[in-house]
C-alpha atoms as a PDB file:
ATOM      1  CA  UNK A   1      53.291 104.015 -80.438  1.00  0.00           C
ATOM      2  CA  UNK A   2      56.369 102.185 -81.264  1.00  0.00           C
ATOM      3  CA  UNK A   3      54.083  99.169 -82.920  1.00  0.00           C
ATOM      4  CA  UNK A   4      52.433 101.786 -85.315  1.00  0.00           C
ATOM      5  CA  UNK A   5      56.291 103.975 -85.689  1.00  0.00           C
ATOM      6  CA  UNK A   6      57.493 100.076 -87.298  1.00  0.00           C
ATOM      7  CA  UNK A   7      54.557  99.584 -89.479  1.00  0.00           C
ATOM      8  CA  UNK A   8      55.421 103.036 -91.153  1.00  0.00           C
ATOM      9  CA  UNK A   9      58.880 102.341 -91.378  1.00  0.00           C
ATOM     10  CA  UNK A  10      57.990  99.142 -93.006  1.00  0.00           C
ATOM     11  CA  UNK A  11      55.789 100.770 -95.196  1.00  0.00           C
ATOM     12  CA  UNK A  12      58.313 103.754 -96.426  1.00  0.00           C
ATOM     13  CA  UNK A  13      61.182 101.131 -96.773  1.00  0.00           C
ATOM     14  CA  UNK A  14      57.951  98.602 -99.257  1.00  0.00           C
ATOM     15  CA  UNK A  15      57.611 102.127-101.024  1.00  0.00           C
ATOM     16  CA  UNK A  16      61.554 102.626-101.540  1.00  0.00           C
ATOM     17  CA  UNK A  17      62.023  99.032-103.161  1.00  0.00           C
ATOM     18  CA  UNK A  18      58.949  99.495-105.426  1.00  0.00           C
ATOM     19  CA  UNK A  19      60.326 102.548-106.412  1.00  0.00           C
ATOM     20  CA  UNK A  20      63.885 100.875-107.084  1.00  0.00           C
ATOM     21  CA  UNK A  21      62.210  98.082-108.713  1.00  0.00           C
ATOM     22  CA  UNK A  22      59.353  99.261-110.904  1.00  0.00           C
ATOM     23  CA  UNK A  23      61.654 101.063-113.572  1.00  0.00           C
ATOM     24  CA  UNK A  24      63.772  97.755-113.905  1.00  0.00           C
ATOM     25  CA  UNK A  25      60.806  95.459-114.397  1.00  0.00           C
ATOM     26  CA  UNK A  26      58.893  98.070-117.094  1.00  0.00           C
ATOM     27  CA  UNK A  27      61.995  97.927-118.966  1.00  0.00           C
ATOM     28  CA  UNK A  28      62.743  94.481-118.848  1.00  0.00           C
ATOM     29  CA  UNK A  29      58.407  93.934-119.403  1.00  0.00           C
ATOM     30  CA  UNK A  30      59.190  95.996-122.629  1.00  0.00           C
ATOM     31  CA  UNK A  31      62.466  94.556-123.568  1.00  0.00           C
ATOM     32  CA  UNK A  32      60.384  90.968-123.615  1.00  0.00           C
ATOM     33  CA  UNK A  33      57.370  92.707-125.736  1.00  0.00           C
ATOM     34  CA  UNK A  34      60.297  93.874-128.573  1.00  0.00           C
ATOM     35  CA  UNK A  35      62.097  90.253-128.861  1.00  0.00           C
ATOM     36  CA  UNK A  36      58.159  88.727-128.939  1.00  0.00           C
ATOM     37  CA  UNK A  37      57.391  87.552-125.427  1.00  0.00           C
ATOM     38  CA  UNK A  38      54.199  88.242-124.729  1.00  0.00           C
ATOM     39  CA  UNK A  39      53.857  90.065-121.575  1.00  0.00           C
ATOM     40  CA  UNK A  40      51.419  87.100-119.360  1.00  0.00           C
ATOM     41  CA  UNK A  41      54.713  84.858-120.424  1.00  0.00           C
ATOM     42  CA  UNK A  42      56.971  87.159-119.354  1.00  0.00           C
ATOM     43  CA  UNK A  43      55.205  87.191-116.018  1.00  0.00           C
ATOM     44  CA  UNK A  44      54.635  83.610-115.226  1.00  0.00           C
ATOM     45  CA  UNK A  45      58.345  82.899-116.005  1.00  0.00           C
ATOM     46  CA  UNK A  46      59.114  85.627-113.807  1.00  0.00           C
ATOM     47  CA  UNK A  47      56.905  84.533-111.104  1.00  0.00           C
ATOM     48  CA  UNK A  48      58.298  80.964-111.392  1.00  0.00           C
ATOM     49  CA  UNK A  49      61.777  81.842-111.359  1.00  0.00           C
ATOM     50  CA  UNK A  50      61.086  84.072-107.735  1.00  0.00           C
ATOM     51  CA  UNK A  51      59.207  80.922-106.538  1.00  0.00           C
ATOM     52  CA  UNK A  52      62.383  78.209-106.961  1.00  0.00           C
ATOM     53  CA  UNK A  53      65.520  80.308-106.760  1.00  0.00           C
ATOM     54  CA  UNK A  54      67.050  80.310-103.775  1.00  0.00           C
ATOM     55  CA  UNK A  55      67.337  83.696-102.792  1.00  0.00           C
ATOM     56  CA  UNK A  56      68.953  82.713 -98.961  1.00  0.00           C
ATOM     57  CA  UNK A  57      71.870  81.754-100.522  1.00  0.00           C
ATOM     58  CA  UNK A  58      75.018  83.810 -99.584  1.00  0.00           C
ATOM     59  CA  UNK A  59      75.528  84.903-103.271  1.00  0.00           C
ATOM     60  CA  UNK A  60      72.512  85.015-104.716  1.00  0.00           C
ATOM     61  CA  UNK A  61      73.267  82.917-107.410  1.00  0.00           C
ATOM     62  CA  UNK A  62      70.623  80.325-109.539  1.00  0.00           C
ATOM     63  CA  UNK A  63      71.618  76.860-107.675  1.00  0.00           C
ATOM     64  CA  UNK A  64      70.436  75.353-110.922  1.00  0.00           C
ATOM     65  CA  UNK A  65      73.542  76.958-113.056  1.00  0.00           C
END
């Protein structure tokens, strides 16, 4: 089924960027816990800065810099 064949792909290419990702975010999680964030503060800001940058730009970059 070429629906179902997609799906998996999708799902093996989710796994492959939680895989590049979740070594990245523990260290910057920890990296915040040694300089005193506390880790729900670290999170919120994180969430908040996904939520209003504008990742569709060509470069990437923070519009607000």
């Amino acid at each position: 089924m070429p629906g179902a064949e997609r799906h998996e792909q999708g799902e093996d290419r989710m796994a492959a960027v939680e895989e590049y990702f979740r070594p990245r975010l523990v260290a910057l999680m920890a990296e915040a816990r040694r300089d005193g964030i506390d880790a729900d503060v670290a999170v919120a800001v994180l969430l908040n800065l996904l939520d209003t940058l504008d990742f569709a730009s060509s470069r990437g970059e923070d519009p607000q810099s």
